[in-house]
Protein backbone atom coordinates (compact mmCIF):
# COMPACT_ATOMS: atom_id res chain seq x y z
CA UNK A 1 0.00 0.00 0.00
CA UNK A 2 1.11 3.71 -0.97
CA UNK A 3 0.88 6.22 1.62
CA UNK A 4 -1.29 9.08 1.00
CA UNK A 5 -0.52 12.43 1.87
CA UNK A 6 -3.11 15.09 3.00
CA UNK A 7 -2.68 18.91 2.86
CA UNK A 8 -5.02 21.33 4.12
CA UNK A 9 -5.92 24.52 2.28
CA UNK A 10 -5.67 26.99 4.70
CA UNK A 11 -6.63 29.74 2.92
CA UNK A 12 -9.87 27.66 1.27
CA UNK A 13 -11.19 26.64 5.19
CA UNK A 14 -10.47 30.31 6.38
CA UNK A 15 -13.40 31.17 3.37
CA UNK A 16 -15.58 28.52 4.34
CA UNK A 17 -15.98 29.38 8.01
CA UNK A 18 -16.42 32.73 6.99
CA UNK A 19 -18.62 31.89 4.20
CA UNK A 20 -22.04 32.95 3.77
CA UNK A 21 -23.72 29.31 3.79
CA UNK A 22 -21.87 28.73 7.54
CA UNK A 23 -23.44 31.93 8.14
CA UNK A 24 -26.76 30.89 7.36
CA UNK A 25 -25.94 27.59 9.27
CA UNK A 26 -25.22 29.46 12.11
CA UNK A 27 -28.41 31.29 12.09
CA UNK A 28 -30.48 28.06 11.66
CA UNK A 29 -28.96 26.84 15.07
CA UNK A 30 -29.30 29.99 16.60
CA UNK A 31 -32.92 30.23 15.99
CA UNK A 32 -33.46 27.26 16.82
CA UNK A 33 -31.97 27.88 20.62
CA UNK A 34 -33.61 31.19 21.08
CA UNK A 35 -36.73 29.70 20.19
CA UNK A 36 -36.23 27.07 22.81
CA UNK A 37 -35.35 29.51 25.40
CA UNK A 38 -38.27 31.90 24.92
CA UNK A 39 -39.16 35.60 25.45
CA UNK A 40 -36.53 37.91 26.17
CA UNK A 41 -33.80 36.19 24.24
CA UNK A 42 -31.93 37.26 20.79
CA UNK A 43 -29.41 36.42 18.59
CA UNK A 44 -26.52 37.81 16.21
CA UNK A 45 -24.28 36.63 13.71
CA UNK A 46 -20.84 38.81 13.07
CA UNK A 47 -17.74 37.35 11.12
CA UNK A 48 -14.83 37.41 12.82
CA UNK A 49 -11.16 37.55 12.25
CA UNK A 50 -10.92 33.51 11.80
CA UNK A 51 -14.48 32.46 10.98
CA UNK A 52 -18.65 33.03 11.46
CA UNK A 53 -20.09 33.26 15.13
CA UNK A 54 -23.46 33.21 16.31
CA UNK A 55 -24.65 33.68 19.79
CA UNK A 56 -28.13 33.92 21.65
CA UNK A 57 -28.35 36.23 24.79
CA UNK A 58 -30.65 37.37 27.33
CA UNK A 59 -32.73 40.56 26.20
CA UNK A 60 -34.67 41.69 29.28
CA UNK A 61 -34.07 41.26 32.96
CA UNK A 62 -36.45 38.79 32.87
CA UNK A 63 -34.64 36.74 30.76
CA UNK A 64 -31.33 37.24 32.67
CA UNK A 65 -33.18 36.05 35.86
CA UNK A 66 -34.94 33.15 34.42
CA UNK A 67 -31.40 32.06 32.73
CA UNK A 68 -29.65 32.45 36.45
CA UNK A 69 -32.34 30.18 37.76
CA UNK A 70 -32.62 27.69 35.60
CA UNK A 71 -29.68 27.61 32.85
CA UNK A 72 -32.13 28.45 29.95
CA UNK A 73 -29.06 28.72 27.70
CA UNK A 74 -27.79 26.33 28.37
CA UNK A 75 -30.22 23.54 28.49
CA UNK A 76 -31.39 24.85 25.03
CA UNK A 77 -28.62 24.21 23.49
CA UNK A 78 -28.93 20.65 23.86
């Protein structure tokens, strides 16, 4: 058997996770979680310097109360 070398494309993953489909991904899953959580929650997307982020946060103090108690976050996220 030949060995088979493997080389990444650095430059090609850096414009994937940046991409506009892992964006839209990314908002999929973060609707998804927010939806789970309930009222007082929202989300963003922002690119950063390596890739696409998402993240759902409290909106009210509600919501920051309610997440203290009972890990709404993180329980949504599954």
């Amino acid at each position: 058997m030949s060995k088979m070398k493997f080389k990444l494309n650095y430059s090609g993953i850096g414009m994937m996770m940046k991409s506009t489909e892992m964006q839209n991904v990314l908002s999929e899953h973060a609707t998804a979680i927010k939806n789970r959580c309930g009222d007082g929650y929202e989300q963003d997307i922002y690119v950063g310097k390596n890739r696409a982020n998402a993240m759902v946060k409290t909106s009210t103090y509600q919501a920051k109360k309610d997440n203290l108690k009972n890990n709404t976050l993180l329980k949504a996220v599954r």
